[in-house]
N, C-alpha and C. Protein backbone atom coordinates (compact mmCIF):
# COMPACT_ATOMS: atom_id res chain seq x y z
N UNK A 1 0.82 -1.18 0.00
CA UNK A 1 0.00 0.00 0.00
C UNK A 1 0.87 1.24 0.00
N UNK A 2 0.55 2.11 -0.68
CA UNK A 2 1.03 3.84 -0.97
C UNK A 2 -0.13 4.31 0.38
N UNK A 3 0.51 4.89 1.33
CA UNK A 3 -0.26 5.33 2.16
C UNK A 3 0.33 6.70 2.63
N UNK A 4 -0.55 8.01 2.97
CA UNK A 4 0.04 9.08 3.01
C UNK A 4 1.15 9.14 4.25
N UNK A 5 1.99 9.89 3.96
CA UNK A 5 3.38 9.53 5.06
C UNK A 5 3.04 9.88 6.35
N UNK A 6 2.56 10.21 7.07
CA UNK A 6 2.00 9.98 9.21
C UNK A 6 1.00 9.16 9.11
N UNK A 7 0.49 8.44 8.28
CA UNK A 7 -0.48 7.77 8.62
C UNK A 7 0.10 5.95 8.81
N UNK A 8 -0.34 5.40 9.76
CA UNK A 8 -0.29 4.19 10.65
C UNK A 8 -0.33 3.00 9.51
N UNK A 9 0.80 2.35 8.98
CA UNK A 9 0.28 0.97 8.15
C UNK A 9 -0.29 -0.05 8.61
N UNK A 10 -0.32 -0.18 9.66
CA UNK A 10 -1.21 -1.44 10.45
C UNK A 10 -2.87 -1.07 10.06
N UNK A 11 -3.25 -0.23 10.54
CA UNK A 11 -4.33 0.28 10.05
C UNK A 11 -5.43 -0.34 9.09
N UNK A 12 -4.58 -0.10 8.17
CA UNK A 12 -5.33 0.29 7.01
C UNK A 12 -4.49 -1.64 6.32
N UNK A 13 -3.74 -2.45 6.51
CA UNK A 13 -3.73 -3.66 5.81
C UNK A 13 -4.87 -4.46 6.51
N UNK A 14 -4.97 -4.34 8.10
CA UNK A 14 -5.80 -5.12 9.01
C UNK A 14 -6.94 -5.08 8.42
N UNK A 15 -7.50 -3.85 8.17
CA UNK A 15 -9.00 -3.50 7.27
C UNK A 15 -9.04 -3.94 6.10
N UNK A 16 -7.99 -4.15 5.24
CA UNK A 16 -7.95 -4.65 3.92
C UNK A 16 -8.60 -5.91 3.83
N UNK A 17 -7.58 -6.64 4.79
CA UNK A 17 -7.41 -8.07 5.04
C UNK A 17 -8.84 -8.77 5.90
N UNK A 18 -9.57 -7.56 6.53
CA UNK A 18 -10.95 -8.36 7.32
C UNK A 18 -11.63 -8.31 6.56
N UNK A 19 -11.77 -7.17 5.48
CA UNK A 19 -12.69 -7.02 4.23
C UNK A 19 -12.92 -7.88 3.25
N UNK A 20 -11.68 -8.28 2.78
CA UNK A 20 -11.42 -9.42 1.85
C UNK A 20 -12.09 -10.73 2.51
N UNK A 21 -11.90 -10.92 3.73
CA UNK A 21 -12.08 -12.28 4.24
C UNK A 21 -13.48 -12.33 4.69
N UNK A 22 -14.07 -11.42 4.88
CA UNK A 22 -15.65 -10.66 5.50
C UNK A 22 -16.74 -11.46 4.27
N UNK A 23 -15.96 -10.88 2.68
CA UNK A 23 -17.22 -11.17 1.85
C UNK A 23 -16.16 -11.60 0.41
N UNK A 24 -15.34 -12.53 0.60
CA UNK A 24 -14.64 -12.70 -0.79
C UNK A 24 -15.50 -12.65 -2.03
N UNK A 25 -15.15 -11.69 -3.21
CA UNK A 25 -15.63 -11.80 -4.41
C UNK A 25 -15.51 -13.00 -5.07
N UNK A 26 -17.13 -13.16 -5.84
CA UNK A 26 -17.09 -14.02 -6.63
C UNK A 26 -17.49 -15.40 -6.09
N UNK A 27 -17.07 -15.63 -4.42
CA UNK A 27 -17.04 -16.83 -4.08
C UNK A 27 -15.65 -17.73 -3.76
N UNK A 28 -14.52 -16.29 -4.13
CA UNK A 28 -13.09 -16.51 -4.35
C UNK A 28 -12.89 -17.50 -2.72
N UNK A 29 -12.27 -18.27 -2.93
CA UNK A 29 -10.81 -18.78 -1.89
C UNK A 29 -10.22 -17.59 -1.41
N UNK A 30 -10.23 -17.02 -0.29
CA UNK A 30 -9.41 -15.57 0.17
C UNK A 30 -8.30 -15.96 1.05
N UNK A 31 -7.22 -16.05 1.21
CA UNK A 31 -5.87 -16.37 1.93
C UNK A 31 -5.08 -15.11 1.94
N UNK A 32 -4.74 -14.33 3.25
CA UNK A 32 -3.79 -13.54 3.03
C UNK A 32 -2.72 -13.99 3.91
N UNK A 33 -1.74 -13.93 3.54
CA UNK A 33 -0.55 -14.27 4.51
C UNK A 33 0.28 -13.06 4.94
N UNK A 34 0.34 -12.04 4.30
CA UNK A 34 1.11 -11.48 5.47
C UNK A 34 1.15 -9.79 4.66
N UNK A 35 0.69 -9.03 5.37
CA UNK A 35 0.67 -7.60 4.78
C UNK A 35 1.34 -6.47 5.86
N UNK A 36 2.53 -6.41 5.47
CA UNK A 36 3.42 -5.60 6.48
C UNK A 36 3.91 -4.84 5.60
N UNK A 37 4.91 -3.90 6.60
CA UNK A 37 4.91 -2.60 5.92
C UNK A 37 5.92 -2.02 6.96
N UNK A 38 5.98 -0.58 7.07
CA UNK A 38 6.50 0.01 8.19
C UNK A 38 5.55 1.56 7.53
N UNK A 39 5.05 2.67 8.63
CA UNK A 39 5.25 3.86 8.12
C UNK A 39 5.90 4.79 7.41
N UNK A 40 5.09 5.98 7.01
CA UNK A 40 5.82 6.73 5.56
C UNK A 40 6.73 7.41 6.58
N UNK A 41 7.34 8.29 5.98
CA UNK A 41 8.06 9.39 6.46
C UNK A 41 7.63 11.03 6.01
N UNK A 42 7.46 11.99 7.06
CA UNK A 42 7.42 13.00 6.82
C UNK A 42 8.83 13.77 6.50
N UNK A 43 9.14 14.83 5.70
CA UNK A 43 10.27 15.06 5.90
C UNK A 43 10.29 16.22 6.54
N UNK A 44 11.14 16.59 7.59
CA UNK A 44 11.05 18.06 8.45
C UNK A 44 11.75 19.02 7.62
N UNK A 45 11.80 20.41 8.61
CA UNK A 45 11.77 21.56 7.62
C UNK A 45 13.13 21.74 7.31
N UNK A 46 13.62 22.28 6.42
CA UNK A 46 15.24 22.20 5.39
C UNK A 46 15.66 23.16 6.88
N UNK A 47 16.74 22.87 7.07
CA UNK A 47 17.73 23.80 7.95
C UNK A 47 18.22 24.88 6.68
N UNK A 48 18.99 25.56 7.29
CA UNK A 48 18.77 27.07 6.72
C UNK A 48 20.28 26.68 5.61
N UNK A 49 21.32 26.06 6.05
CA UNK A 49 22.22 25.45 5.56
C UNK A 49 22.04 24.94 4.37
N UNK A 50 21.16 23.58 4.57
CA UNK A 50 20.57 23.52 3.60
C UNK A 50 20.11 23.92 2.20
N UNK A 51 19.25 24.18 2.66
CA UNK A 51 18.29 25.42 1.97
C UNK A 51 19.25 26.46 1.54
N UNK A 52 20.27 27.29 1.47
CA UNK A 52 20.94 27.52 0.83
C UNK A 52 22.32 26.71 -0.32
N UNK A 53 22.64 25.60 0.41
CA UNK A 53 23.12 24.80 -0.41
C UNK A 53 22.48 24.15 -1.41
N UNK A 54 20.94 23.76 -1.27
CA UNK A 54 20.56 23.50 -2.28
C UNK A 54 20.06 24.31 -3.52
N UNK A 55 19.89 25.92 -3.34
CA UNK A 55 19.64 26.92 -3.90
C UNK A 55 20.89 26.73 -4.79
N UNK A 56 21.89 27.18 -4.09
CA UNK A 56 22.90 27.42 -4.41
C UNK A 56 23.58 26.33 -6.17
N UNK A 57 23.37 24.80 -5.53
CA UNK A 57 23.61 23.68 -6.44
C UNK A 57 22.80 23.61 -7.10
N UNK A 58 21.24 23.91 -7.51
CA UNK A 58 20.25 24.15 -8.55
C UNK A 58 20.60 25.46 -9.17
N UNK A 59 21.07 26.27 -9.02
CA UNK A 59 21.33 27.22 -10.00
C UNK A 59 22.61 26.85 -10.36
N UNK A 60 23.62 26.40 -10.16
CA UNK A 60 24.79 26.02 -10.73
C UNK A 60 24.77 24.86 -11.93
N UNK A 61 24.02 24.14 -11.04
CA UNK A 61 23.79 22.27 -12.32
C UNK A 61 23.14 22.62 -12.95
N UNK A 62 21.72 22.68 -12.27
CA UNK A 62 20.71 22.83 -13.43
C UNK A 62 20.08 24.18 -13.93
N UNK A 63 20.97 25.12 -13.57
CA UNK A 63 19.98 26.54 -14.00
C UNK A 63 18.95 26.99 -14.00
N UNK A 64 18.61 26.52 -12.63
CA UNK A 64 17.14 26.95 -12.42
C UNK A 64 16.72 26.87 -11.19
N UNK A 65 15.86 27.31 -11.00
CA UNK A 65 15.99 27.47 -8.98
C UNK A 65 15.68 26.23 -8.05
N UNK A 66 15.66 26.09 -6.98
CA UNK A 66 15.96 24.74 -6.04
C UNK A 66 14.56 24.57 -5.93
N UNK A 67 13.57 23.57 -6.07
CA UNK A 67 12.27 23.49 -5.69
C UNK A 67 11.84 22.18 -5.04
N UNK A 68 11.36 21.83 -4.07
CA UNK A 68 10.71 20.74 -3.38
C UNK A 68 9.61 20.34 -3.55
N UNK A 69 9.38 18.82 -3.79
CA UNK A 69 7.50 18.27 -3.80
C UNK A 69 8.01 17.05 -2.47
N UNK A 70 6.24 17.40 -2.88
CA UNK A 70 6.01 16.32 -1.74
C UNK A 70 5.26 15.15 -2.89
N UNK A 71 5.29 13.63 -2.47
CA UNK A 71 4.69 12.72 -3.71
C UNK A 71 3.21 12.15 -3.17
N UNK A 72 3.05 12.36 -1.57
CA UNK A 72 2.35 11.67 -1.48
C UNK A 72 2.63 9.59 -0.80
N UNK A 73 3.49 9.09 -1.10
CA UNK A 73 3.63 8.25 -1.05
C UNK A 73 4.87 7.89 0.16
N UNK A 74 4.86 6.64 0.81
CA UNK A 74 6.26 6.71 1.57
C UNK A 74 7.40 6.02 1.01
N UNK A 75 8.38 6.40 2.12
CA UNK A 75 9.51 5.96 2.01
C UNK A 75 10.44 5.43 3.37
N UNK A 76 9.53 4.23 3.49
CA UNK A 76 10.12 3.63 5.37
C UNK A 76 11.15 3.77 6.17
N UNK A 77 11.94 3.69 4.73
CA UNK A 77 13.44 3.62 5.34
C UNK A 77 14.26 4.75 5.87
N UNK A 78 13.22 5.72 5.52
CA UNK A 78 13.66 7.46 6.17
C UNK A 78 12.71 7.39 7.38
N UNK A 79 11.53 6.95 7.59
CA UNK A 79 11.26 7.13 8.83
C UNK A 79 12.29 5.94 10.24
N UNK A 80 12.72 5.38 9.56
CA UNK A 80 13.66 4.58 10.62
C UNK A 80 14.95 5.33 10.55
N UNK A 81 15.79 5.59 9.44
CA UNK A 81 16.15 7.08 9.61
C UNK A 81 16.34 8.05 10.50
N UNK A 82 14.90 8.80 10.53
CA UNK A 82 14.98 9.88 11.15
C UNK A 82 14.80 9.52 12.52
N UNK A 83 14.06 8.36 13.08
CA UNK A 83 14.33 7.78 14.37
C UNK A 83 15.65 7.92 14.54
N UNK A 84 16.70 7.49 14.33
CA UNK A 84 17.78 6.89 14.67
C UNK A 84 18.65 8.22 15.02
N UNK A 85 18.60 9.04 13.91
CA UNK A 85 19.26 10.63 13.76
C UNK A 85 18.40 11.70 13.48
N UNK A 86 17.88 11.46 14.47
CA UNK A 86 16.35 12.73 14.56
C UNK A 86 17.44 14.37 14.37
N UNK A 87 18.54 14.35 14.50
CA UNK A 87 19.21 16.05 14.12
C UNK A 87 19.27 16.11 12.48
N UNK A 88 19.51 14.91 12.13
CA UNK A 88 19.94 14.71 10.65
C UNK A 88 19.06 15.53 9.58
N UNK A 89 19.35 16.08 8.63
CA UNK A 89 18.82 16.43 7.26
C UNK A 89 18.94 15.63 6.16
N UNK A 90 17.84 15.13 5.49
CA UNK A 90 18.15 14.27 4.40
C UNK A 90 17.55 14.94 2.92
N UNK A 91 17.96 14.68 2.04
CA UNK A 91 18.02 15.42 0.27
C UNK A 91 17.47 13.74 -0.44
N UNK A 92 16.52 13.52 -0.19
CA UNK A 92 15.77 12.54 -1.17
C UNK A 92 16.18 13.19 -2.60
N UNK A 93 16.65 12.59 -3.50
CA UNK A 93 16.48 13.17 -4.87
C UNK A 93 16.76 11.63 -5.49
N UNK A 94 16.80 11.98 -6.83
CA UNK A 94 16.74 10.86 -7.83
C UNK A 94 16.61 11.08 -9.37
N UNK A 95 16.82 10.45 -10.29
CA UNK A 95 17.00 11.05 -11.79
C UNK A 95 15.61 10.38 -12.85
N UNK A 96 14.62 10.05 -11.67
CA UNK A 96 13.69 10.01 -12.76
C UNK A 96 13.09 10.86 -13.48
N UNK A 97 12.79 10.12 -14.95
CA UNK A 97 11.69 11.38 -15.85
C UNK A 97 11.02 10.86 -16.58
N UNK A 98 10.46 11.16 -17.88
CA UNK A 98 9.80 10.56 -18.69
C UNK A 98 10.60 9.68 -18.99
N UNK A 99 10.11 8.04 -19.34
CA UNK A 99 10.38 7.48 -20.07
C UNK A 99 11.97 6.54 -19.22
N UNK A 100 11.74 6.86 -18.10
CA UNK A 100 13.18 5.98 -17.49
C UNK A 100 12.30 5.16 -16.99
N UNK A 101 11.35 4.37 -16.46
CA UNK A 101 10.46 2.96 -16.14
C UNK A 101 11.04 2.63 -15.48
N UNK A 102 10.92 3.39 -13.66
CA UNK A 102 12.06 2.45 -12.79
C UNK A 102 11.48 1.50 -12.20
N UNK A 103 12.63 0.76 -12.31
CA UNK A 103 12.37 -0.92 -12.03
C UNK A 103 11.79 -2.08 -12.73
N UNK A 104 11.82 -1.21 -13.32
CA UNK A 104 11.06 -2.16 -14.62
C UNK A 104 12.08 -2.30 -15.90
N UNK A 105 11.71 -3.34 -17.28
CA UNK A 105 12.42 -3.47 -18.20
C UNK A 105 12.66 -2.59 -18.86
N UNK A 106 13.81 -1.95 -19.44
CA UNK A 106 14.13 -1.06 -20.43
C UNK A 106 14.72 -0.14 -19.24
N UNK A 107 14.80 0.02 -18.11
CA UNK A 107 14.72 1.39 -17.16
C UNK A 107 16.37 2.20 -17.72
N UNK A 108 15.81 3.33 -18.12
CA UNK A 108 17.21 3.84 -18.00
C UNK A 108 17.75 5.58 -17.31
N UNK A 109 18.30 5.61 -17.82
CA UNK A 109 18.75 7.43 -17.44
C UNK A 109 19.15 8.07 -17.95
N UNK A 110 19.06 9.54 -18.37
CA UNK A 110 19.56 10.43 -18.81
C UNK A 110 21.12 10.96 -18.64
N UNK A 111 21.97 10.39 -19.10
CA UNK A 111 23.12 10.65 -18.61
C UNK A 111 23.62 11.92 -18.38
N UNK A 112 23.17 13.17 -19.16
CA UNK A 112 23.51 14.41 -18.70
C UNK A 112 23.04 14.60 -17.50
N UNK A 113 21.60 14.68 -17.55
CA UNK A 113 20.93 14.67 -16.15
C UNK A 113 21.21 14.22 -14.93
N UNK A 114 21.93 13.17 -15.46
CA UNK A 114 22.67 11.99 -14.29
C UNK A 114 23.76 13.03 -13.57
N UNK A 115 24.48 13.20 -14.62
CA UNK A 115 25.65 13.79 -14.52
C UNK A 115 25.82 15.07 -13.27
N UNK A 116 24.76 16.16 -14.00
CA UNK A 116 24.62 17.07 -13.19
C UNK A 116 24.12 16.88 -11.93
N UNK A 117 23.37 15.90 -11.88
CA UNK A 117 22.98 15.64 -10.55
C UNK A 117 23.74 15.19 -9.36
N UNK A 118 24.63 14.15 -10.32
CA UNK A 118 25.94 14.60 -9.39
C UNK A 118 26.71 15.21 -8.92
N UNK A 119 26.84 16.47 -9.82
CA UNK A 119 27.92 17.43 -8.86
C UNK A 119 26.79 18.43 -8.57
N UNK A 120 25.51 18.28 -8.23
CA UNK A 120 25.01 19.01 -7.50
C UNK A 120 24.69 18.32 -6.35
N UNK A 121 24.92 17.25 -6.02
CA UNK A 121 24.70 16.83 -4.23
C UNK A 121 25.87 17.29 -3.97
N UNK A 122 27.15 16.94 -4.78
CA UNK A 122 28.19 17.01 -4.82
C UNK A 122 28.47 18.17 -3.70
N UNK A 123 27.97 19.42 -4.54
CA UNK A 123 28.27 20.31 -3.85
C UNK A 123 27.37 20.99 -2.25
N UNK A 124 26.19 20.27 -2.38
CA UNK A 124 25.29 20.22 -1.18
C UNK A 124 26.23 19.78 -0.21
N UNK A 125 26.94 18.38 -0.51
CA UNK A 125 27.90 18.04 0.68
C UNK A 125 28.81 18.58 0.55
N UNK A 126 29.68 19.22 -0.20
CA UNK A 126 30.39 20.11 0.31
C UNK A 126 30.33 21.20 1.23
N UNK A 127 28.79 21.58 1.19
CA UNK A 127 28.55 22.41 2.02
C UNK A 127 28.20 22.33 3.16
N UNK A 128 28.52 20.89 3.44
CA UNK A 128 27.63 20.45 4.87
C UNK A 128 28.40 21.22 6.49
N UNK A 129 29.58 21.53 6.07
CA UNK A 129 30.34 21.95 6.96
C UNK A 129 29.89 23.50 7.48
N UNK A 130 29.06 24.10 6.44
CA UNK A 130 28.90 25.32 6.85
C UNK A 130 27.50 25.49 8.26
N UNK A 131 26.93 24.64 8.23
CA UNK A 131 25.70 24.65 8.85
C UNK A 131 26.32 24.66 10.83
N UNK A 132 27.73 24.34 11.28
CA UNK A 132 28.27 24.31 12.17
C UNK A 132 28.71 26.26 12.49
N UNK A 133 29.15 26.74 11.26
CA UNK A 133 29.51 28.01 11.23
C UNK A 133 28.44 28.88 11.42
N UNK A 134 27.28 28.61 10.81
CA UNK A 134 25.73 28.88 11.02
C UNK A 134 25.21 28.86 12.18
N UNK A 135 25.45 27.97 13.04
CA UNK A 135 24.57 27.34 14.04
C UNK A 135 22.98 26.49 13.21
N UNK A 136 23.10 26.43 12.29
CA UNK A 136 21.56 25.61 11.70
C UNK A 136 21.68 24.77 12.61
């Protein structure tokens, strides 16, 4: 399940799973064995460090200003994450676009795109040192 990121995965498989078994369609055989998960992750607010380093590396790579979405969907492994290093800042990014099918057959990447994207974390971590000079 894609479930919005603070919301509880136990929840919402338990209900899946009584539903299914409540009134199987059709007359179906219903068996579920096991619907686990962990919660989404919210991501907290950019430290100021940050947030200028990433300004900073979007107008350099990609020529154009630094912008954030939210997808909707989680990503577990940042909420165990941010448990662990609740001070920490994390830069989710990634090089999908049209036509790269991740995880799937054919998946590929834009190698310029690739490219730049690299020396723009690149330089995000370079900048990680400044956020001490800051106090962020």
């Amino acid at each position: 399940f894609l479930l919005p990121p603070p919301a509880n995965q136990k929840g919402p498989g338990q209900a899946v799973r009584a539903a299914l078994r409540a009134a199987p369609p059709f007359g179906a055989k219903v068996e579920v064995s096991d619907v686990d998960g962990d919660n989404g992750w919210v991501a907290p607010p950019l430290a100021p460090w940050l947030e200028k380093a990433l300004a900073k590396a979007s107008e350099e790579h990609m020529g154009k200003p630094h912008a954030t979405m939210g997808e909707g969907g989680s990503i577990p492994m940042f909420n165990l994450m941010s448990r662990l290093f609740p001070r920490a800042q994390f830069c989710v990014t990634g090089v999908l676009g049209p036509g790269a099918n991740p995880h799937g057959p054919g998946e590929g990447l834009n190698i310029d795109y690739t490219q730049r994207l690299i020396a723009a974390v690149t330089s995000v971590v370079a900048s990680h040192g400044d956020w001490s000079l800051e106090g962020a």
